[in-house]
C-alpha atoms as a PDB file:
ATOM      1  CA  UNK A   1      96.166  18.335 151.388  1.00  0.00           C
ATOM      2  CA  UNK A   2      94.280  18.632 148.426  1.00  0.00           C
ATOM      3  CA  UNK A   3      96.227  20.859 145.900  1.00  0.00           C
ATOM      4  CA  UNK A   4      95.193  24.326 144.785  1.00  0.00           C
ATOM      5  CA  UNK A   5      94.647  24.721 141.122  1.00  0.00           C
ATOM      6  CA  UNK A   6      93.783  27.690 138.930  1.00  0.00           C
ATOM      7  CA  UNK A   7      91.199  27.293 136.324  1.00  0.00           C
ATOM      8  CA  UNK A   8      92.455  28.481 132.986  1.00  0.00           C
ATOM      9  CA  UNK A   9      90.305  30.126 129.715  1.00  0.00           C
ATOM     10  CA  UNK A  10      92.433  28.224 127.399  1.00  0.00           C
ATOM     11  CA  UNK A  11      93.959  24.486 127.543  1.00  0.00           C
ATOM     12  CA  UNK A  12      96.660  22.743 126.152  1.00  0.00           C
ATOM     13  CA  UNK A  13      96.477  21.146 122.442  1.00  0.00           C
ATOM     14  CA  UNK A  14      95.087  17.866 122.200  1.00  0.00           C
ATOM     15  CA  UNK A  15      97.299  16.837 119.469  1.00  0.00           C
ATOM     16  CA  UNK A  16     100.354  17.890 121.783  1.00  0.00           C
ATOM     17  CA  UNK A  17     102.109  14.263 123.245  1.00  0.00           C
ATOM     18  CA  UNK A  18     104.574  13.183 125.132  1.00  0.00           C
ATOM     19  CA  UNK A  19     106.720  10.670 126.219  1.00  0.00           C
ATOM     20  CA  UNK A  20     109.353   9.639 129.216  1.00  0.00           C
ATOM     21  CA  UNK A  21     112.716   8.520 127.547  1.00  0.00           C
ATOM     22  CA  UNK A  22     114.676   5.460 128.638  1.00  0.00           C
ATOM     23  CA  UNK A  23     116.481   6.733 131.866  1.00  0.00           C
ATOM     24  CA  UNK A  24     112.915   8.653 133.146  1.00  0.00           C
ATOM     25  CA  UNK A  25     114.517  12.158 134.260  1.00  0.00           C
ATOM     26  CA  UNK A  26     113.747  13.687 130.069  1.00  0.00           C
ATOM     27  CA  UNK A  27     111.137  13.952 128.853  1.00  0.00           C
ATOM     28  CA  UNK A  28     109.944  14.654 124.876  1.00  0.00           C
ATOM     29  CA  UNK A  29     107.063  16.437 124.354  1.00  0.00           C
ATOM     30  CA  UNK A  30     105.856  16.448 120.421  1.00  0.00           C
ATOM     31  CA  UNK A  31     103.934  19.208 118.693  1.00  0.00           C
ATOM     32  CA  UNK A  32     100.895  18.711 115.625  1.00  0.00           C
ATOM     33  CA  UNK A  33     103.760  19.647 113.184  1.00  0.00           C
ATOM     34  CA  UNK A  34     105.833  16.633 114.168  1.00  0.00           C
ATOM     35  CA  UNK A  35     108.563  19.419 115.515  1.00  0.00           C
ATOM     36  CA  UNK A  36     109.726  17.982 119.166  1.00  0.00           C
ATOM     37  CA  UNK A  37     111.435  19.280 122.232  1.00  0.00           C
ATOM     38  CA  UNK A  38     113.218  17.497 125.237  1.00  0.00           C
ATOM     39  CA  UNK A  39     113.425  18.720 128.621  1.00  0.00           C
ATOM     40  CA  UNK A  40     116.198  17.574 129.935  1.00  0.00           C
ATOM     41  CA  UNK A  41     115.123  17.419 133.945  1.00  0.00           C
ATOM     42  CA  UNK A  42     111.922  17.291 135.603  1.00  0.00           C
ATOM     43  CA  UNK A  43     110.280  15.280 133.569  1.00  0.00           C
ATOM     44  CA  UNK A  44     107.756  13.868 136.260  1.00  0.00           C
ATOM     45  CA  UNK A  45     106.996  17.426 137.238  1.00  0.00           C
ATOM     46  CA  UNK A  46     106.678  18.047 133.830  1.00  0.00           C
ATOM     47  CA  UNK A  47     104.237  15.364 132.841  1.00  0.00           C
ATOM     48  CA  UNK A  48     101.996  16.618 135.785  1.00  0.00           C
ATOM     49  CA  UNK A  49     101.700  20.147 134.383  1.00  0.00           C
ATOM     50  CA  UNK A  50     101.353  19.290 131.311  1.00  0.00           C
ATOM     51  CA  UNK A  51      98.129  16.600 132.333  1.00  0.00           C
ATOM     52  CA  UNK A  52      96.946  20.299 134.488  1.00  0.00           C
ATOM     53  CA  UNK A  53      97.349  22.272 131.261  1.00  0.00           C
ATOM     54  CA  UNK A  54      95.438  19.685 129.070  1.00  0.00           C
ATOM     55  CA  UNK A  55      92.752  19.659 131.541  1.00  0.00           C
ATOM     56  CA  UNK A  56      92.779  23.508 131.265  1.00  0.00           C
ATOM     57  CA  UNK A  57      93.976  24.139 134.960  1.00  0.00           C
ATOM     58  CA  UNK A  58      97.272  25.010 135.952  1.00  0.00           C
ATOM     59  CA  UNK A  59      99.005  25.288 139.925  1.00  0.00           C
ATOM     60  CA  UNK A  60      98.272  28.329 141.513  1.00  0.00           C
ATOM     61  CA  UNK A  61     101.435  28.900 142.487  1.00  0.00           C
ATOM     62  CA  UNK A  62     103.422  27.014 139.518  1.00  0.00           C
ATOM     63  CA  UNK A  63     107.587  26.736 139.757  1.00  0.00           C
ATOM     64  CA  UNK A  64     109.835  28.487 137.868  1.00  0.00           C
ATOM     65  CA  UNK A  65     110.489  25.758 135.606  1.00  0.00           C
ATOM     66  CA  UNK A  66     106.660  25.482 135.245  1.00  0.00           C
ATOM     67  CA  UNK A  67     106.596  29.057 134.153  1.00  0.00           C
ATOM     68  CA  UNK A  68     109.517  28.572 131.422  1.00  0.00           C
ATOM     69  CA  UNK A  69     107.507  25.989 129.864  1.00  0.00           C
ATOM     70  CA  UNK A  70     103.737  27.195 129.719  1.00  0.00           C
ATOM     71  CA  UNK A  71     105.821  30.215 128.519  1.00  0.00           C
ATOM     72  CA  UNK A  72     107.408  27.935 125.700  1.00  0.00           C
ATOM     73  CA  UNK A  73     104.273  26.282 124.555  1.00  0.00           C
ATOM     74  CA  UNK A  74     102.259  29.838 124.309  1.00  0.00           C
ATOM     75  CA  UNK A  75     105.014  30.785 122.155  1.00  0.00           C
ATOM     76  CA  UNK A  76     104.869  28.010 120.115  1.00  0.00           C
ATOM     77  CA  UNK A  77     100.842  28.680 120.010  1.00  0.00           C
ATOM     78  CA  UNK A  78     100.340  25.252 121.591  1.00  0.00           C
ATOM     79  CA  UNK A  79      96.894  26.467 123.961  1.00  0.00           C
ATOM     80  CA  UNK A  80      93.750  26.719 122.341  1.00  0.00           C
ATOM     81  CA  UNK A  81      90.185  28.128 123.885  1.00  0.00           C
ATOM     82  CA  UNK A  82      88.400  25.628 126.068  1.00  0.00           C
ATOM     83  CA  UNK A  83      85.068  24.590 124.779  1.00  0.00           C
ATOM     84  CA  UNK A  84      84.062  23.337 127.793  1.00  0.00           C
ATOM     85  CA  UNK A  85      83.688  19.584 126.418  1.00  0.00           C
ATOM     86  CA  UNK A  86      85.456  16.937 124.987  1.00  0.00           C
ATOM     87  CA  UNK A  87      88.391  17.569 122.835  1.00  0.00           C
ATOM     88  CA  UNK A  88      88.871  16.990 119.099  1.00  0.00           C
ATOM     89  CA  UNK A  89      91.938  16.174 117.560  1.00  0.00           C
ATOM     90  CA  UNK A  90      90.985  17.783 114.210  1.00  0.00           C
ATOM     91  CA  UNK A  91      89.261  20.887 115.725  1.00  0.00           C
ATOM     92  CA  UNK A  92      92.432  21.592 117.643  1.00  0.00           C
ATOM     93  CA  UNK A  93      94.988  21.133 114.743  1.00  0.00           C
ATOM     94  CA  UNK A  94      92.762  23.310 112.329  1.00  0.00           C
ATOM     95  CA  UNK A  95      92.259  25.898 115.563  1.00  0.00           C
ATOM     96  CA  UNK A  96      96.292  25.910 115.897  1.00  0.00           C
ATOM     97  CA  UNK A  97      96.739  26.334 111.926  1.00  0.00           C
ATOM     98  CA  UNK A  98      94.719  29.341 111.812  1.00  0.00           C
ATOM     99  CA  UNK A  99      96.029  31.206 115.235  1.00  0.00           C
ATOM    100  CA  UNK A 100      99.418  30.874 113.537  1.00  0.00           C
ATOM    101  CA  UNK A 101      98.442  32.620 110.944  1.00  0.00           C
ATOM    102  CA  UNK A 102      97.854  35.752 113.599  1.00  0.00           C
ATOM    103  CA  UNK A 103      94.829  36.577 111.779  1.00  0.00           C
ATOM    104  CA  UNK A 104      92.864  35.701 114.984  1.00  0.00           C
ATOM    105  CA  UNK A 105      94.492  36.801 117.808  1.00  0.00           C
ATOM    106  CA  UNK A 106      95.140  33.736 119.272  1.00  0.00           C
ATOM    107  CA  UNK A 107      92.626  30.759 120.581  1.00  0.00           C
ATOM    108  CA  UNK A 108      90.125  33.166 121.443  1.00  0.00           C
ATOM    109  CA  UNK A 109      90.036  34.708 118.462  1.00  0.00           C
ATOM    110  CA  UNK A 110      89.946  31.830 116.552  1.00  0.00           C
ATOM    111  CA  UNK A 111      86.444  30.662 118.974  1.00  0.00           C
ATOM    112  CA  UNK A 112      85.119  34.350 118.333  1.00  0.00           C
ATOM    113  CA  UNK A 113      85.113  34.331 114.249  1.00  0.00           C
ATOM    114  CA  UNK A 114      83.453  31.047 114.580  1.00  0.00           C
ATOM    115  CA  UNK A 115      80.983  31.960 116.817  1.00  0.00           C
ATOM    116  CA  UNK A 116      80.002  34.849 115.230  1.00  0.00           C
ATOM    117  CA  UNK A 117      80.094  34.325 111.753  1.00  0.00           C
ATOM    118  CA  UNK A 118      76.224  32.876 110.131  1.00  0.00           C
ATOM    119  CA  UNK A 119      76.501  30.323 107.389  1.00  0.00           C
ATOM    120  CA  UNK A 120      73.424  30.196 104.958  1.00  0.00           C
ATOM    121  CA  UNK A 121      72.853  26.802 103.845  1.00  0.00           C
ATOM    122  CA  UNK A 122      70.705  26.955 100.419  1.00  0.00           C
ATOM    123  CA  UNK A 123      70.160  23.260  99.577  1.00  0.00           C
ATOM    124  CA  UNK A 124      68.444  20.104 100.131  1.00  0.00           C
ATOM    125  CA  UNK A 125      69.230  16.179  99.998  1.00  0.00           C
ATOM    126  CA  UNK A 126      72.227  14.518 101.162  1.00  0.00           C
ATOM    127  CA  UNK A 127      75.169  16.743 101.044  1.00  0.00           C
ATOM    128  CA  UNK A 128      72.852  19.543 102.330  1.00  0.00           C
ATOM    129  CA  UNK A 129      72.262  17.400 105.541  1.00  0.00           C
ATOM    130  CA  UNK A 130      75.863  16.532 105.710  1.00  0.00           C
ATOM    131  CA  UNK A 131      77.067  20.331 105.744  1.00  0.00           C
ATOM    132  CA  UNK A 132      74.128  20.805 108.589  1.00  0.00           C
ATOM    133  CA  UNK A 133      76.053  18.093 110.446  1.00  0.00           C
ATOM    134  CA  UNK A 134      79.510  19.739 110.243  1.00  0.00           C
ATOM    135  CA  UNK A 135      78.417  23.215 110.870  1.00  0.00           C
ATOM    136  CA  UNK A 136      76.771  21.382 114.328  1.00  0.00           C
ATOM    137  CA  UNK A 137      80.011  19.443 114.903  1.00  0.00           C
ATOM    138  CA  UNK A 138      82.331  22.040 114.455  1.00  0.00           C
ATOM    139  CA  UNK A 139      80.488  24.564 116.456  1.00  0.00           C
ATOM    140  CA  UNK A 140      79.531  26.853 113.755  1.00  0.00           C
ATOM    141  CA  UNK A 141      75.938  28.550 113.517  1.00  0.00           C
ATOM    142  CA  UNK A 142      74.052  27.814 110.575  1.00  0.00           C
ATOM    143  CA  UNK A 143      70.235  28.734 109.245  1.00  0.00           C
ATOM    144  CA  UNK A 144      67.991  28.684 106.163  1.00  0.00           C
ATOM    145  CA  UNK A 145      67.080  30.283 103.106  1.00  0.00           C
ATOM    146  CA  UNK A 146      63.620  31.639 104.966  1.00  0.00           C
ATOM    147  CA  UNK A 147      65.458  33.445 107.686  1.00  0.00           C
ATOM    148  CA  UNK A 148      65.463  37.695 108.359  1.00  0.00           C
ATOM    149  CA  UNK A 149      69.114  37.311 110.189  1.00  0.00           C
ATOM    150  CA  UNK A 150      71.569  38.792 108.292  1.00  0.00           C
ATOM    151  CA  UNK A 151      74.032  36.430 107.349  1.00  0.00           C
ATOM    152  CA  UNK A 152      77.945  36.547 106.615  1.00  0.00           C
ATOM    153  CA  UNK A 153      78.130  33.989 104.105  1.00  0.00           C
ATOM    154  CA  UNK A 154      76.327  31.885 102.044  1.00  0.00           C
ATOM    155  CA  UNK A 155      76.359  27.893 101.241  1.00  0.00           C
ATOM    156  CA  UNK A 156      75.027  27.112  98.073  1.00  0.00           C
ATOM    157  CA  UNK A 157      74.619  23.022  97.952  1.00  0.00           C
ATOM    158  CA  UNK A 158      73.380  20.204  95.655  1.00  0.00           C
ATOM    159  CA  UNK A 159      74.073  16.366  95.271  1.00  0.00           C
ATOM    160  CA  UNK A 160      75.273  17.366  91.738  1.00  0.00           C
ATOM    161  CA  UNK A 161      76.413  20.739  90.175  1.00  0.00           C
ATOM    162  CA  UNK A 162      73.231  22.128  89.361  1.00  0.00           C
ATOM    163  CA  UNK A 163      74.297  25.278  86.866  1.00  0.00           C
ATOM    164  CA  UNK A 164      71.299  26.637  86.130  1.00  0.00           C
ATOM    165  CA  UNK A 165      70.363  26.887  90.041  1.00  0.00           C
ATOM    166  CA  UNK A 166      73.808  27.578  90.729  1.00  0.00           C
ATOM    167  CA  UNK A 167      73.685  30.369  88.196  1.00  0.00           C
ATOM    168  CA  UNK A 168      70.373  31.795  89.568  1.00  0.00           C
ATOM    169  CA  UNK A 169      71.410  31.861  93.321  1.00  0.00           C
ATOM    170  CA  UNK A 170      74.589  33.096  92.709  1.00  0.00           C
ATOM    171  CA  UNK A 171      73.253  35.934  90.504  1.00  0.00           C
ATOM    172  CA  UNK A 172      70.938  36.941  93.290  1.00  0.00           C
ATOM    173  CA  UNK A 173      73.414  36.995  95.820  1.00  0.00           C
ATOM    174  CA  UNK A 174      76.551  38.632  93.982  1.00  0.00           C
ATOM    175  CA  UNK A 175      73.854  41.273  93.738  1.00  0.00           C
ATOM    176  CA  UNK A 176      73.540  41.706  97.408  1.00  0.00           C
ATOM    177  CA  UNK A 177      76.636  41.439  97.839  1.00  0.00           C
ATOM    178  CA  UNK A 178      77.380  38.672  99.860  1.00  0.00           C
ATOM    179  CA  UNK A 179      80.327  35.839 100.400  1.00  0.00           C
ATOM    180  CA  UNK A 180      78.889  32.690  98.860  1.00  0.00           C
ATOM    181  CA  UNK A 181      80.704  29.140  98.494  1.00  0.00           C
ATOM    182  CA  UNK A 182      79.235  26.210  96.699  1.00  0.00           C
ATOM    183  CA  UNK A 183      79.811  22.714  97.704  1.00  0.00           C
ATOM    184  CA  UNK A 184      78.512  19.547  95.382  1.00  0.00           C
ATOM    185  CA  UNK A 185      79.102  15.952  94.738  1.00  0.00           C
ATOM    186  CA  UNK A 186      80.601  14.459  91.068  1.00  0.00           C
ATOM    187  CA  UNK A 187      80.420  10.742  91.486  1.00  0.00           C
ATOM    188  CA  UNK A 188      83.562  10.147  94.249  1.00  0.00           C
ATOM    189  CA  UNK A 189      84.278  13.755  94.404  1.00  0.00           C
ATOM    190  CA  UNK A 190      83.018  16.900  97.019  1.00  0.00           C
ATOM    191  CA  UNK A 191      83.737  19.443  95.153  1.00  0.00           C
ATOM    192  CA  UNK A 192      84.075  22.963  97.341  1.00  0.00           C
ATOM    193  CA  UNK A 193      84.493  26.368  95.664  1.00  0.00           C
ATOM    194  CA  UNK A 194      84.638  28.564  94.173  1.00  0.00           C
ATOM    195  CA  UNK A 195      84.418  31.044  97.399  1.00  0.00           C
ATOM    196  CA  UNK A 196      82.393  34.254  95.807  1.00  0.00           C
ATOM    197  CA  UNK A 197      84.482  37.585  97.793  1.00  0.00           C
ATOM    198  CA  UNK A 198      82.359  40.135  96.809  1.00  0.00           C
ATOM    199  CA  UNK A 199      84.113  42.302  93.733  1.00  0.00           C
ATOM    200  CA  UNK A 200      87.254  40.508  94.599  1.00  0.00           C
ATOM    201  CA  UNK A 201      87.055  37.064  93.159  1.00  0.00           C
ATOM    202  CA  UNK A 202      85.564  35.101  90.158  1.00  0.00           C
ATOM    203  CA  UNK A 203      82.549  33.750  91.131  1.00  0.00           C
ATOM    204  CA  UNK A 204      80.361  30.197  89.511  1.00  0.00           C
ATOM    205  CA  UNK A 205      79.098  32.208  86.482  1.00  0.00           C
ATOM    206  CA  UNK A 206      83.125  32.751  85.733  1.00  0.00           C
ATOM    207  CA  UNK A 207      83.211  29.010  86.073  1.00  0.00           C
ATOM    208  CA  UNK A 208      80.710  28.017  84.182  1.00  0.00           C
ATOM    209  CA  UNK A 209      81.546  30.788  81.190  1.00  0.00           C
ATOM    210  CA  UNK A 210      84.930  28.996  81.257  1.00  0.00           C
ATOM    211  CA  UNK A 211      83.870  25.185  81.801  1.00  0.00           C
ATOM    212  CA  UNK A 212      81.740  26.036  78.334  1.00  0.00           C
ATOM    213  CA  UNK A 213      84.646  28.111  76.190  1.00  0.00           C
ATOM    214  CA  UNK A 214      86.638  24.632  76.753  1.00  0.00           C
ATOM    215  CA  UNK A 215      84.072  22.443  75.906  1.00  0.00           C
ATOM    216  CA  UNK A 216      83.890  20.788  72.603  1.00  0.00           C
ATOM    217  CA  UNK A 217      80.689  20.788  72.323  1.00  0.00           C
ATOM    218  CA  UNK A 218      78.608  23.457  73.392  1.00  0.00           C
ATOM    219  CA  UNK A 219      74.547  22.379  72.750  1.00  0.00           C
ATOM    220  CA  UNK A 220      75.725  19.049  74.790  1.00  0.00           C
ATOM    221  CA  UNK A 221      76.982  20.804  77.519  1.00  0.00           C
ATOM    222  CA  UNK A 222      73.539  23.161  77.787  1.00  0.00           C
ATOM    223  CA  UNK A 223      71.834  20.355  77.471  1.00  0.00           C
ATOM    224  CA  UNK A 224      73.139  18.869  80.650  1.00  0.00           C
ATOM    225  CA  UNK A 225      73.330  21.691  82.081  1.00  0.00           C
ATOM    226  CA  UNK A 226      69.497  22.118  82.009  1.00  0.00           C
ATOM    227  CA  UNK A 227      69.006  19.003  83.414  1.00  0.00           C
ATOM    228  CA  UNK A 228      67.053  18.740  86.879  1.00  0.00           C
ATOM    229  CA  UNK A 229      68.511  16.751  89.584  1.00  0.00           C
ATOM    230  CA  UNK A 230      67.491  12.837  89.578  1.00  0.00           C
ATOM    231  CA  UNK A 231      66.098  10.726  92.791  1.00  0.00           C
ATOM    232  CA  UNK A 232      68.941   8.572  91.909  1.00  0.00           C
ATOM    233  CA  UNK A 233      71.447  11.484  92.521  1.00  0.00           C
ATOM    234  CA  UNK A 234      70.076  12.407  95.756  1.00  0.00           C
ATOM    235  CA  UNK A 235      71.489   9.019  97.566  1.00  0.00           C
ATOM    236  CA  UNK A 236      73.737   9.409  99.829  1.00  0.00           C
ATOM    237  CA  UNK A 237      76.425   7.106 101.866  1.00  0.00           C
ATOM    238  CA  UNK A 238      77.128   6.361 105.461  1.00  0.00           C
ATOM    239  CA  UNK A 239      80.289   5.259 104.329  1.00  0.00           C
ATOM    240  CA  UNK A 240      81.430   8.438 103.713  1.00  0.00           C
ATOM    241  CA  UNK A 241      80.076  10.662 105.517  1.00  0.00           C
ATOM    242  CA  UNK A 242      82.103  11.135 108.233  1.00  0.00           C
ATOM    243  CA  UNK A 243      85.223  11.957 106.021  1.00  0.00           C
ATOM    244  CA  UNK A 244      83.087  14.056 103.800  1.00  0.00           C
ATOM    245  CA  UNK A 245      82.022  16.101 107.429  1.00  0.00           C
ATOM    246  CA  UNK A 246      85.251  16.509 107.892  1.00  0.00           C
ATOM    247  CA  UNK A 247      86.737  18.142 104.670  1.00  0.00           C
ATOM    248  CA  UNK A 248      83.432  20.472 104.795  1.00  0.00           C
ATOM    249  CA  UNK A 249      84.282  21.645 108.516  1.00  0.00           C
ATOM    250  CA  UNK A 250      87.971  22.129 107.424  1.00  0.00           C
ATOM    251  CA  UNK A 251      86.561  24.711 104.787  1.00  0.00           C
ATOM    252  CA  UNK A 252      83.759  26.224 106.460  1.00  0.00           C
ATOM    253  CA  UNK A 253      86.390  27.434 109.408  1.00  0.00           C
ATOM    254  CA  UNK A 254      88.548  28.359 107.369  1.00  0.00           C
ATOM    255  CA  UNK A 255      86.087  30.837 105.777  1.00  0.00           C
ATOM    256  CA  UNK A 256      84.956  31.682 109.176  1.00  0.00           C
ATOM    257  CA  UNK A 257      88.637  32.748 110.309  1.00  0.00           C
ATOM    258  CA  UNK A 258      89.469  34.282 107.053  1.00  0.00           C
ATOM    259  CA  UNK A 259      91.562  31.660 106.799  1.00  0.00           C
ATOM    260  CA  UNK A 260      91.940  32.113 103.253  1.00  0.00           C
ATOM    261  CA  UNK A 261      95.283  29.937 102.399  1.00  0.00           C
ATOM    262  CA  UNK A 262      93.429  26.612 103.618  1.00  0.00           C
ATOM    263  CA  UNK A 263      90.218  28.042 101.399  1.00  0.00           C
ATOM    264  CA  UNK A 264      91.115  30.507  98.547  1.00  0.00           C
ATOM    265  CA  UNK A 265      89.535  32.042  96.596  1.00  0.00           C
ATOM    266  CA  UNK A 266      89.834  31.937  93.075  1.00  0.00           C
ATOM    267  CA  UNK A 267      89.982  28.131  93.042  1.00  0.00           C
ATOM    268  CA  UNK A 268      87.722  24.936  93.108  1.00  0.00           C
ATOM    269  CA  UNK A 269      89.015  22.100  95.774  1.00  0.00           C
ATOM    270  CA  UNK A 270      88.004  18.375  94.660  1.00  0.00           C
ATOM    271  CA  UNK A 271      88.398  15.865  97.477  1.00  0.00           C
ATOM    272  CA  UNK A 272      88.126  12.890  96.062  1.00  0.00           C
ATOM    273  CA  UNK A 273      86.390  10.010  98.967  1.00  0.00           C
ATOM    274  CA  UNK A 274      87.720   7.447  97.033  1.00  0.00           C
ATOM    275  CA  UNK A 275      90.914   8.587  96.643  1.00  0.00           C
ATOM    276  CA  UNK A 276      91.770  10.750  99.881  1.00  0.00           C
ATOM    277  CA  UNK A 277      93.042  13.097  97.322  1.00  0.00           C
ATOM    278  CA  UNK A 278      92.906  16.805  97.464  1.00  0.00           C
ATOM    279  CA  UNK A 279      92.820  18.773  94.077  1.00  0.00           C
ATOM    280  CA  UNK A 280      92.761  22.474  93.592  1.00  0.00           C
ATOM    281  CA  UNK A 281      92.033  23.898  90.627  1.00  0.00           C
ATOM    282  CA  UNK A 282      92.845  27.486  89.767  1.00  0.00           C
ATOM    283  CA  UNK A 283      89.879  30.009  88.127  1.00  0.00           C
ATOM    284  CA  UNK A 284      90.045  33.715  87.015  1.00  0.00           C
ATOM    285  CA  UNK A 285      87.236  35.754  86.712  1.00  0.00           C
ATOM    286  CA  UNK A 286      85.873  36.634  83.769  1.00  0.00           C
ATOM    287  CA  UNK A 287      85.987  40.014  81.958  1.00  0.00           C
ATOM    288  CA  UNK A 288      82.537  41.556  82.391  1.00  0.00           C
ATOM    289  CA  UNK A 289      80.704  38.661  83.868  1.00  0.00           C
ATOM    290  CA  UNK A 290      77.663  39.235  83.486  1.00  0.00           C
ATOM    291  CA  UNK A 291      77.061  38.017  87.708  1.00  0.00           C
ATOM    292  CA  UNK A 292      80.133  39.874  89.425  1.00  0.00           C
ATOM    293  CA  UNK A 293      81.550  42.083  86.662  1.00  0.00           C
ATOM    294  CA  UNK A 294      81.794  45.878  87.009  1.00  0.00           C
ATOM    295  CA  UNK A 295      81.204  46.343  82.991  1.00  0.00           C
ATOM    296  CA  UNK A 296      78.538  43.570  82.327  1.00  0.00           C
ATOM    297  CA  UNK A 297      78.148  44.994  78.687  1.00  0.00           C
ATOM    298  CA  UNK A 298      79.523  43.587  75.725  1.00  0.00           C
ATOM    299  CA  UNK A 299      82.586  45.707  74.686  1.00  0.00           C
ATOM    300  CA  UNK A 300      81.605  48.654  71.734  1.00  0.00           C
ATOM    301  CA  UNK A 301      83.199  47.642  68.686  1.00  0.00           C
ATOM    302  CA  UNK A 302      86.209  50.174  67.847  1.00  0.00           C
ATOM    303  CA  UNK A 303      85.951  51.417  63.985  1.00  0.00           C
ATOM    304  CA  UNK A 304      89.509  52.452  62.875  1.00  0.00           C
ATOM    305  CA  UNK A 305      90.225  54.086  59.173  1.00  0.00           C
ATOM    306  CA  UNK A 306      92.991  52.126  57.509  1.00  0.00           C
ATOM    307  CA  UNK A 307      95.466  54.172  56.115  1.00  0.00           C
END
């Protein structure tokens, strides 16, 4: 008799394992955070519901031991939403990261911020085609410059840190308000950040005010910044790619999901390819930047009698 199963909106954690020990009856079953439990009977009845659960199905009419541990793994936010295709690893670690958080309301809410928030990409070349291709890979909905859709944030993206663009673009769009992030390439590096919050946090003009107070010399550091973007900067690498894909989807969820201690604001993150290091650099705003400053005036000088 074939059995009855029920079909279930959510499945169990890809990144969720486990293993029979030595004398077969236990069974260890290991979480993304390397944390572990043991069951300590069952375990072939256990392995079976937990192959239903992965598959996003559970028994209609489940034991009481089944119950106690679908109700373990719920509390230990181990079920995600079921996309309805093939699993990923990284998608399902990132998905359990945020729900912790309780930001999203669990797997579905994790799937709903996703779905509905509408990323902005505002760049050509290679690292413009390479945040297409994790916006499409990670599920998220993405459009150009040209569109009438109102969108929740905006991408900003070069194959080198383009100030004066930078400066124009984000100008324009601290104006209308909106969430921008910028993402570009310095030799090994992606750089992401900073994440614009509208009003709330230092945006690239504060950057760029403060990458020039520290630099030694000024006219050089116009000078480059003025300078267009070479062919030669525009190649890109299947070599990296795919890590590169990932580090951008990591982000661009996050943002989605409000996610905001895996992207914050007020910071720039270097990933360097080369490397596999992750930098994050901290950046205030600016008093009365002239992009996202509530007094973009220059201060009135005070004239005091001295006694």
């Amino acid at each position: 008799m074939t059995e009855q199963l029920l079909s279930l909106p959510y499945r169990l954690n890809s990144s969720v394992t486990w293993s029979q020990l030595a004398d077969g009856d236990r069974l260890q079953v290991r979480f993304p955070d390397g944390d572990h439990i043991t069951l300590e009977a069952g375990g072939a009845d256990a392995v079976r519901l937990l192959e239903l659960l992965t598959a996003g199905t559970a028994p209609t009419t489940p034991s009481a031991a089944d119950e106690e541990l679908i109700s373990l793994l719920m509390q230990r936010g181990m079920f995600v939403s079921d996309r309805h295709g093939p699993s990923d690893w990284l998608k399902d670690i990132i998905e359990y990261v945020v729900s912790l958080s309780n930001r999203t309301h669990g797997p579905a809410g994790v799937i709903m911020a996703m779905s509905s928030t509408l990323f902005l990409i505002d760049g050509e070349g290679w690292l413009a085609d390479v945040v297409r291709d994790a916006c499409n890979l990670a599920g998220l909905r993405h459009t150009g410059p040209d569109t009438e859709e109102a969108c929740d944030v905006v991408v900003i993206v070069s194959d080198r840190m383009e100030m004066e663009r930078f400066s124009a673009l984000n100008a324009r769009y601290c104006k209308e308000g909106a969430q921008i992030v910028f993402f570009w390439r310095d030799v090994a590096q992606i750089v992401a950040g900073p994440l614009v919050l509208p009003g709330e946090s230092a945006c690239f003009e504060c950057y760029r005010t403060r990458l020039r107070g520290n630099s030694l010399f000024g006219e050089e550091f116009d000078a480059f910044a003025a300078l267009p973007l070479r062919d030669s900067e525009r190649l890109g690498s299947a070599l990296a790619e795919g890590v590169v894909r990932g580090f951008i989807a990591r982000q661009l969820i996050a943002i989605a999901t409000g996610s905001f201690d895996l992207m914050e604001p007020n910071a720039l993150y270097s990933f360097d390819v080369l490397t596999m290091a992750l930098d994050r650099q901290a950046l205030l705003r600016t008093p009365r930047c002239k992009a996202c400053g509530l007094q973009a005036s220059r201060p009135v000088p005070a004239v005091r009698a001295i006694a």
